[in-house]
PDB file of N, CA and C in Angstrom:
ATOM      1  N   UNK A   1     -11.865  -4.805 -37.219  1.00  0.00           N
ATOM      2  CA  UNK A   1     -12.711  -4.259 -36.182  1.00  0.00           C
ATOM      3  C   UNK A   1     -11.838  -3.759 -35.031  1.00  0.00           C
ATOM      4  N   UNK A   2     -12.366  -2.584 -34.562  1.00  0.00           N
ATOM      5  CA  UNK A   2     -11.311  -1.736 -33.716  1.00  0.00           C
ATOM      6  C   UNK A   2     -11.623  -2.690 -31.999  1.00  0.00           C
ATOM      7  N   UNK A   3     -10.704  -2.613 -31.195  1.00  0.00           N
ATOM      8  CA  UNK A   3     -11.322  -3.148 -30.048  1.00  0.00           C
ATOM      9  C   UNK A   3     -11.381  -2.119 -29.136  1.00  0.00           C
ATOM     10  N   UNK A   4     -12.534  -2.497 -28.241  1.00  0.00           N
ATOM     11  CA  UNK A   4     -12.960  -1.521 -27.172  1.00  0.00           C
ATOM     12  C   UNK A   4     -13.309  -1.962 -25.799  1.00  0.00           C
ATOM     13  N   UNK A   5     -12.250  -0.898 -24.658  1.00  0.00           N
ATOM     14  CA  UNK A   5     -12.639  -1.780 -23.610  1.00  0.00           C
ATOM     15  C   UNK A   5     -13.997  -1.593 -22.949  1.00  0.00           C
ATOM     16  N   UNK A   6     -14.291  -2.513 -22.802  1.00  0.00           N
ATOM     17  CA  UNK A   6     -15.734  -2.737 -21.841  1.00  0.00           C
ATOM     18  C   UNK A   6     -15.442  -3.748 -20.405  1.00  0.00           C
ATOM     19  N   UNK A   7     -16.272  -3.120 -19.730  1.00  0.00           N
ATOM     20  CA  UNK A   7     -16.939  -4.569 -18.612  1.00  0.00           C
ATOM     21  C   UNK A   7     -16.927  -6.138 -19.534  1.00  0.00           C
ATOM     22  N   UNK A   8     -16.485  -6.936 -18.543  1.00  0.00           N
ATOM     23  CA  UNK A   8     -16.437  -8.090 -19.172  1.00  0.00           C
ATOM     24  C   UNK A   8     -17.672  -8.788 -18.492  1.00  0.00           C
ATOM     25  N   UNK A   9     -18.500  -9.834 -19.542  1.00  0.00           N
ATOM     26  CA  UNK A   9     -19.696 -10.245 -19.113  1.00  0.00           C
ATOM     27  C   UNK A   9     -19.010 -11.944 -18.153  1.00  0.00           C
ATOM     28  N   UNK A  10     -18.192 -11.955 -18.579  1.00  0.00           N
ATOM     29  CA  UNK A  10     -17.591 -12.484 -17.658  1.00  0.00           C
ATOM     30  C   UNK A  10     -17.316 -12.039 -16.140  1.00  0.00           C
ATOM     31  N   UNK A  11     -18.088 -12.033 -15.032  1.00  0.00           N
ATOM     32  CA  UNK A  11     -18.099 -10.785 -14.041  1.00  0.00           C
ATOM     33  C   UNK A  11     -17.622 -11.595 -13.009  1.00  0.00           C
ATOM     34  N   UNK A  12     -16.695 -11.366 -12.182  1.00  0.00           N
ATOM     35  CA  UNK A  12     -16.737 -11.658 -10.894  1.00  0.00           C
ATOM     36  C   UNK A  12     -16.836 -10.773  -9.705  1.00  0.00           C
ATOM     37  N   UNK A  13     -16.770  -9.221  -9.843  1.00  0.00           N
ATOM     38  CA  UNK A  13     -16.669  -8.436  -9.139  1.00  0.00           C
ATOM     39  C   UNK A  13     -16.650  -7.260 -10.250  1.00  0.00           C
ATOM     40  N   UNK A  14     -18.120  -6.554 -10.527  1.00  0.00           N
ATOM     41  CA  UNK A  14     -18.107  -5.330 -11.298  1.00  0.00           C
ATOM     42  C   UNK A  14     -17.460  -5.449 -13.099  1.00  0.00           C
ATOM     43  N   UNK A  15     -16.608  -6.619 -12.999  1.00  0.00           N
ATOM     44  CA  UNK A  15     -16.328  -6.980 -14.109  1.00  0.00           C
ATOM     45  C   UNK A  15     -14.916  -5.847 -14.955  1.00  0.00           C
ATOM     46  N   UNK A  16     -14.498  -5.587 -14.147  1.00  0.00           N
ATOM     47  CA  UNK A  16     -13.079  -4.446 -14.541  1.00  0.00           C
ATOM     48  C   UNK A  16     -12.268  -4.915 -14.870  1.00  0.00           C
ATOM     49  N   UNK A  17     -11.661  -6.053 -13.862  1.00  0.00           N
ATOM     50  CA  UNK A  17     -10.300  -7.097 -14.248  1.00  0.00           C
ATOM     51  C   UNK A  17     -10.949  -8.049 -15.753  1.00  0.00           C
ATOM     52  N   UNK A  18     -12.271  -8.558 -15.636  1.00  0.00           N
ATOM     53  CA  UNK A  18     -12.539  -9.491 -16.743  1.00  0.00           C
ATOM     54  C   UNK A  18     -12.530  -8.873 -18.076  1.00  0.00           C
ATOM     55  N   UNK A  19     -12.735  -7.221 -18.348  1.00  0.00           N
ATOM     56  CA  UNK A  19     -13.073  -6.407 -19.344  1.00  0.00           C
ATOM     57  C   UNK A  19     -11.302  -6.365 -19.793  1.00  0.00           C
ATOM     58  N   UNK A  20     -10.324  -5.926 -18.574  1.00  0.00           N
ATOM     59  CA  UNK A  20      -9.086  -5.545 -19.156  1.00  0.00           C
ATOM     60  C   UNK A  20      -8.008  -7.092 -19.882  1.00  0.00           C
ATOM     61  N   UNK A  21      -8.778  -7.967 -19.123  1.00  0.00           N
ATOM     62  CA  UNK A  21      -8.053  -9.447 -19.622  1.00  0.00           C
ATOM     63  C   UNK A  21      -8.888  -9.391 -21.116  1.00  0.00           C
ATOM     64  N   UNK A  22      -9.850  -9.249 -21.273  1.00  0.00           N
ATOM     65  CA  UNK A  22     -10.033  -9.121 -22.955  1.00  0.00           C
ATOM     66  C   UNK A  22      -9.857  -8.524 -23.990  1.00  0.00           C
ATOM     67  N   UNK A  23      -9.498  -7.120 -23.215  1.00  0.00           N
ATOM     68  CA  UNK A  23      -8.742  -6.158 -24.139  1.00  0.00           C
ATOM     69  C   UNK A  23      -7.409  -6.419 -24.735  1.00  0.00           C
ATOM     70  N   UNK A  24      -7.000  -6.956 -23.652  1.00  0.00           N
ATOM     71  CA  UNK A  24      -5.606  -7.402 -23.297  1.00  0.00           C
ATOM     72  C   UNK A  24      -4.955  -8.966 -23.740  1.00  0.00           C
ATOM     73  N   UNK A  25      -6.198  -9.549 -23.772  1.00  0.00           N
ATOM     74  CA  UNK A  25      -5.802 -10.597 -24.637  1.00  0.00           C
ATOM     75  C   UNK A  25      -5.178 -11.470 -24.543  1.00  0.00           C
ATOM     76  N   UNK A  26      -5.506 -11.816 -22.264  1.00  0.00           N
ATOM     77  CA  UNK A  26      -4.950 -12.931 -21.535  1.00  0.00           C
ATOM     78  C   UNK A  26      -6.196 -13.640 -20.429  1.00  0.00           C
ATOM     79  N   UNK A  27      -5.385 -13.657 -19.477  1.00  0.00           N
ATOM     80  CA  UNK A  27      -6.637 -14.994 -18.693  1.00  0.00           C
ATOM     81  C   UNK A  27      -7.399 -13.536 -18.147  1.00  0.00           C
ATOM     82  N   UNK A  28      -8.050 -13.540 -17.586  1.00  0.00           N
ATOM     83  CA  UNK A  28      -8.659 -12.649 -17.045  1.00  0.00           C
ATOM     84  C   UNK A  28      -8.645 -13.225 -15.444  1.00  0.00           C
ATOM     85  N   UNK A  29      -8.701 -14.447 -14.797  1.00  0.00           N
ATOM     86  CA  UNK A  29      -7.158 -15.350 -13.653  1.00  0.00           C
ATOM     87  C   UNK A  29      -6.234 -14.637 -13.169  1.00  0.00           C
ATOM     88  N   UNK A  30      -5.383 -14.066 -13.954  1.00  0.00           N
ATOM     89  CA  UNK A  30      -4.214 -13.627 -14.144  1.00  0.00           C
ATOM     90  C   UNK A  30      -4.117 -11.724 -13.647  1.00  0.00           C
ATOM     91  N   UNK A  31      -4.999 -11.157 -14.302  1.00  0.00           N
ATOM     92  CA  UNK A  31      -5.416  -9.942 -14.368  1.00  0.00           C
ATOM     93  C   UNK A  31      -6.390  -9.461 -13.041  1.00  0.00           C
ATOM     94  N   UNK A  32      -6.922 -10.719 -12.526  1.00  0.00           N
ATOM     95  CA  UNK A  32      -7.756 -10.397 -10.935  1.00  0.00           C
ATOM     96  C   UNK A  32      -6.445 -10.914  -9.698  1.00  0.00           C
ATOM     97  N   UNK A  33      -5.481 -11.772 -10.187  1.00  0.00           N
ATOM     98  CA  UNK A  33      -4.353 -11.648  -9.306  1.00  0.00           C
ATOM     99  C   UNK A  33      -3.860 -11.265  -9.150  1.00  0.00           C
ATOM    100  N   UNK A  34      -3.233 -10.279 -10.023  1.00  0.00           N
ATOM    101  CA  UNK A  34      -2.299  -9.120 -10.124  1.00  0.00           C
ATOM    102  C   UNK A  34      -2.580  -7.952  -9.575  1.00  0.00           C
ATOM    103  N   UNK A  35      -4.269  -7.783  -9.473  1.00  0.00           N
ATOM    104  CA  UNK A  35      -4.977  -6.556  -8.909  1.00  0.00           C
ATOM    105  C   UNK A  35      -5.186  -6.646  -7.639  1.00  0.00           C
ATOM    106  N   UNK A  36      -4.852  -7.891  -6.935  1.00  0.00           N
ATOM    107  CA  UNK A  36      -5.532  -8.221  -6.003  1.00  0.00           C
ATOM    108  C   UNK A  36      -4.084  -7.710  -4.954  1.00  0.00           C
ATOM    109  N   UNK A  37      -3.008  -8.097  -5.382  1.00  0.00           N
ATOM    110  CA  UNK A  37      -1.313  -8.164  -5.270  1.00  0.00           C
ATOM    111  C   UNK A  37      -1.251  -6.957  -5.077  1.00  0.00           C
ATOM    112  N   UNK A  38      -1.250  -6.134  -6.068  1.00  0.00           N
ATOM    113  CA  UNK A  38      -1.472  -4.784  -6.060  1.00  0.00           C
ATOM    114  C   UNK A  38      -2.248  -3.804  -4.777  1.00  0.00           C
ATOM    115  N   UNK A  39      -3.047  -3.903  -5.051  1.00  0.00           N
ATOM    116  CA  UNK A  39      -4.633  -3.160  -4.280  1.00  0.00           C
ATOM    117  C   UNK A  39      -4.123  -3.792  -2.542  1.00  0.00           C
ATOM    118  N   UNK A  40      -3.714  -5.226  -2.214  1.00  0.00           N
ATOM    119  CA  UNK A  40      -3.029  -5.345  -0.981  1.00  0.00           C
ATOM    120  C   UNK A  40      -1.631  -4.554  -0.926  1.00  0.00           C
ATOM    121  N   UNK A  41      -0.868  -4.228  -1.775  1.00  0.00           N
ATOM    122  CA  UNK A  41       0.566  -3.831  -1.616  1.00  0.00           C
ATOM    123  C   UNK A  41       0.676  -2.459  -1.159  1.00  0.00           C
ATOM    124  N   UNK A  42      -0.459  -1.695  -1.823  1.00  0.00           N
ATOM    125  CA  UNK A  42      -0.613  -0.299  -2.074  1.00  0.00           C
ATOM    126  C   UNK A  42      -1.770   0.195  -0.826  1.00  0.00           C
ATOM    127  N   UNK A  43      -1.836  -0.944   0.170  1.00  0.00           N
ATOM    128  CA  UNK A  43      -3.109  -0.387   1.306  1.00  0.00           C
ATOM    129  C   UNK A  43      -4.129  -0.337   0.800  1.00  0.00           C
ATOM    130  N   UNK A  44      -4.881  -1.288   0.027  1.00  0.00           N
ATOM    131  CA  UNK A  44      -6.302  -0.726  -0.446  1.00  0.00           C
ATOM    132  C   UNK A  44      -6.894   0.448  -0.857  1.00  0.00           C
ATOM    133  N   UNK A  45      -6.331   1.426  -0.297  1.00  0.00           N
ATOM    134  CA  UNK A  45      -6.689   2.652  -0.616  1.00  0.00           C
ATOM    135  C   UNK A  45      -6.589   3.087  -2.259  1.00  0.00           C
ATOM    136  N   UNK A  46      -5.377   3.855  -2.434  1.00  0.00           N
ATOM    137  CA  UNK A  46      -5.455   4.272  -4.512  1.00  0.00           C
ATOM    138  C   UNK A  46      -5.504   3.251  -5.085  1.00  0.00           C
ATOM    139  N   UNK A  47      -5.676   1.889  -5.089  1.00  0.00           N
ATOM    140  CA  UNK A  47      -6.322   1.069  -6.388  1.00  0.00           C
ATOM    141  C   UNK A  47      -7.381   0.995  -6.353  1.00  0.00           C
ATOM    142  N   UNK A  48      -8.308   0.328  -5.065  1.00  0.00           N
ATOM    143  CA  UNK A  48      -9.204   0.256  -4.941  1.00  0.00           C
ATOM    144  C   UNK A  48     -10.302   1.602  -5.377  1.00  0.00           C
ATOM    145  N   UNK A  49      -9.799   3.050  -5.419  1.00  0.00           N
ATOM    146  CA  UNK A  49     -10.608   4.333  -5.753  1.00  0.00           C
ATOM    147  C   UNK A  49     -10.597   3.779  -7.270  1.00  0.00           C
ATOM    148  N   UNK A  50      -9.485   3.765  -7.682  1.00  0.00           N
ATOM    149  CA  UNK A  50      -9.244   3.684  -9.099  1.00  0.00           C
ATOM    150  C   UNK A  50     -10.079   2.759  -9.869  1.00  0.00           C
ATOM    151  N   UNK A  51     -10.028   1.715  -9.054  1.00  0.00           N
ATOM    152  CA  UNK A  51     -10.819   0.427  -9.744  1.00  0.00           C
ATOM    153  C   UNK A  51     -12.602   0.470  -9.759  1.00  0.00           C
ATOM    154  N   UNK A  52     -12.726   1.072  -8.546  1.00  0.00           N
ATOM    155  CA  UNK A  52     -14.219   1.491  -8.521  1.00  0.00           C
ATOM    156  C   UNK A  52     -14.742   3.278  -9.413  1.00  0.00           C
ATOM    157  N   UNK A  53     -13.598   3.531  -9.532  1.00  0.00           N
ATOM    158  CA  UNK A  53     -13.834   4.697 -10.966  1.00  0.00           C
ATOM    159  C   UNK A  53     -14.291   4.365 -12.594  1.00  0.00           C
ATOM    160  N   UNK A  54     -12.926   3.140 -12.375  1.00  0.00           N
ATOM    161  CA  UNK A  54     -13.373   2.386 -13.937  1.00  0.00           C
ATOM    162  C   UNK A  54     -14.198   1.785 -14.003  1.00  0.00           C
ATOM    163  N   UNK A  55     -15.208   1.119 -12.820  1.00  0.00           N
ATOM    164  CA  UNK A  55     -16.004  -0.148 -12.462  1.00  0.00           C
ATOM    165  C   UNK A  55     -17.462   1.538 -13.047  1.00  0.00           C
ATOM    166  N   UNK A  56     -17.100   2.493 -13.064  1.00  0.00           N
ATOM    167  CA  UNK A  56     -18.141   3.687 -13.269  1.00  0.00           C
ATOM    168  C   UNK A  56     -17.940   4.361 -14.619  1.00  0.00           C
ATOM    169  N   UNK A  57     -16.684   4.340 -14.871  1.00  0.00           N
ATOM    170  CA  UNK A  57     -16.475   4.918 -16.216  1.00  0.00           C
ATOM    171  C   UNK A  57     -16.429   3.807 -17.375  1.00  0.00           C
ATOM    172  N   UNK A  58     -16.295   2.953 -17.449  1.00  0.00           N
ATOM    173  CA  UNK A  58     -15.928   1.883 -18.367  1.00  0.00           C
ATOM    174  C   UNK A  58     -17.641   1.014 -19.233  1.00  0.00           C
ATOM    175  N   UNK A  59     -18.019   1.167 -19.734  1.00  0.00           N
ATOM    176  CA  UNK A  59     -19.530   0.816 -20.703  1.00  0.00           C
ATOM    177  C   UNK A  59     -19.407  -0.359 -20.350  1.00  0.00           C
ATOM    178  N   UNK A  60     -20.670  -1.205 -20.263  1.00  0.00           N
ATOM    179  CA  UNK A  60     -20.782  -2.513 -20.192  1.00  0.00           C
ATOM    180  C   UNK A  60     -20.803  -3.200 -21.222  1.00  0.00           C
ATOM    181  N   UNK A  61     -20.506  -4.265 -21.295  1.00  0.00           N
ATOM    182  CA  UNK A  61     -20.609  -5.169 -22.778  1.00  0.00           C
ATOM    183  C   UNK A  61     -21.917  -5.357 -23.396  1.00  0.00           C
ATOM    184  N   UNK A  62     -21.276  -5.143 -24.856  1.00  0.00           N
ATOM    185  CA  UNK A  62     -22.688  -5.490 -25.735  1.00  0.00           C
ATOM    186  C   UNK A  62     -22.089  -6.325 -26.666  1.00  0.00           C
ATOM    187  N   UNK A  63     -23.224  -7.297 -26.884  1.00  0.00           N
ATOM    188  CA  UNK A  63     -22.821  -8.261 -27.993  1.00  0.00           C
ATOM    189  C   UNK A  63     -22.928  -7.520 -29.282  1.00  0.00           C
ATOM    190  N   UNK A  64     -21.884  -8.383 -29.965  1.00  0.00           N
ATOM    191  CA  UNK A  64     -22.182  -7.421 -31.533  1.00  0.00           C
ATOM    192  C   UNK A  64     -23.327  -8.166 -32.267  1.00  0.00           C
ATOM    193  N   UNK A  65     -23.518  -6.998 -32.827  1.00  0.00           N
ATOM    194  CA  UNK A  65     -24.532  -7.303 -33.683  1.00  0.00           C
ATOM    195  C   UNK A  65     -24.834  -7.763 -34.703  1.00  0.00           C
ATOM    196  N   UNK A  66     -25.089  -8.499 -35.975  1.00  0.00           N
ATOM    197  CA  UNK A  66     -24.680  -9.226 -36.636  1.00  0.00           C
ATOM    198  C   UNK A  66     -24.773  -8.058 -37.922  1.00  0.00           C
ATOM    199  N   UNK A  67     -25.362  -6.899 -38.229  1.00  0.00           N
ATOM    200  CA  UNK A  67     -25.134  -5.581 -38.963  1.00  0.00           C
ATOM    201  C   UNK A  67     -24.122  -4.831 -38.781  1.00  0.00           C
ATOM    202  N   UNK A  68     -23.016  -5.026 -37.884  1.00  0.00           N
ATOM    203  CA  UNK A  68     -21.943  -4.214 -37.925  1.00  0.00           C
ATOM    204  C   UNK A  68     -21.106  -3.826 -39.092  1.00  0.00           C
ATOM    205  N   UNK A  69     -21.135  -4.675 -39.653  1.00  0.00           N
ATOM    206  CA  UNK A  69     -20.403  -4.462 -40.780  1.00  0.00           C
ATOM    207  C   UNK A  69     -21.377  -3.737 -42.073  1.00  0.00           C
ATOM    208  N   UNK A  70     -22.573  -3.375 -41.979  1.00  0.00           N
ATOM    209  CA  UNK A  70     -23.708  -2.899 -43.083  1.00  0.00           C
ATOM    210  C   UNK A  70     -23.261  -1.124 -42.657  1.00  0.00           C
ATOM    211  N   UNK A  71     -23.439  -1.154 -44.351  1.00  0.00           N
ATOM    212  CA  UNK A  71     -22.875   0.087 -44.439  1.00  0.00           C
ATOM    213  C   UNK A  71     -24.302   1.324 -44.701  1.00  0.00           C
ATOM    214  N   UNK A  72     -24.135   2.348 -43.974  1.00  0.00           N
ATOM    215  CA  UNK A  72     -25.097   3.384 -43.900  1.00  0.00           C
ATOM    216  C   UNK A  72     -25.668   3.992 -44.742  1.00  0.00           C
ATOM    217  N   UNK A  73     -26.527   4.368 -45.105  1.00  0.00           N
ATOM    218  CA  UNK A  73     -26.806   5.409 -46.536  1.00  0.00           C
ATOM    219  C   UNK A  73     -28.003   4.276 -47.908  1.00  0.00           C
ATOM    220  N   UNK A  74     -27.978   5.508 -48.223  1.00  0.00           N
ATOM    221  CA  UNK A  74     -29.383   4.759 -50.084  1.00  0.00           C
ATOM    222  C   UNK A  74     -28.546   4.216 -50.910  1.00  0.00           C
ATOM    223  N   UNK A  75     -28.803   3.440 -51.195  1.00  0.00           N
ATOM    224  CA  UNK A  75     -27.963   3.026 -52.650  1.00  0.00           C
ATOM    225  C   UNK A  75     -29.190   3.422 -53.874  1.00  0.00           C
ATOM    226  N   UNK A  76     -28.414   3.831 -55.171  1.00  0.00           N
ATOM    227  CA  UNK A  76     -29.341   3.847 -56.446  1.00  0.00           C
ATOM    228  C   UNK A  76     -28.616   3.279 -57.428  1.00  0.00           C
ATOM    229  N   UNK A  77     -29.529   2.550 -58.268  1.00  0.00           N
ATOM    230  CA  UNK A  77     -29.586   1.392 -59.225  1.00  0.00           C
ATOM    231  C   UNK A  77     -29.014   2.954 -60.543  1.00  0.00           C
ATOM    232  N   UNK A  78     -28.441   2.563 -61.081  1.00  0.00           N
ATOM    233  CA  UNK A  78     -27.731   3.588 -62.202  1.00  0.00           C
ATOM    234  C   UNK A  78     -28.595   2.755 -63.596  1.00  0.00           C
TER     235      UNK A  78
END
């Protein structure tokens, strides 16, 4: 299964840092400290645009579905 980033339903704020810690495949802790480090280092200004872009571009989470794996189309009995 391919992975895809989404909003993490894990939310503390818009859910951007929690979506990229799951993509990413660490704490999501870790990933709101680093942004936070950042976004102060850089004047609030270009992360903060950035982060509220992805907080707009980025799909929200959906649980999977338990048919994901069912495959499309008729079958016929031969």
């Amino acid at each position: 299964m391919q992975k895809k980033l989404t909003k993490s339903k894990n939310k503390v704020f818009l859910g951007v840092c929690g979506g990229i810690a799951d993509y990413l495949g660490v704490d999501p802790t870790m990933i709101r400290l680093i942004a936070v480090v950042l976004i102060a280092c850089t004047g609030f200004f270009p992360l903060t645009i950035i982060y509220l872009v992805a907080a707009v571009i980025m799909p929200d989470y959906q649980e999977p579905s338990k048919h994901d794996d069912a495959v499309d189309g008729e079958f016929k009995e031969k």
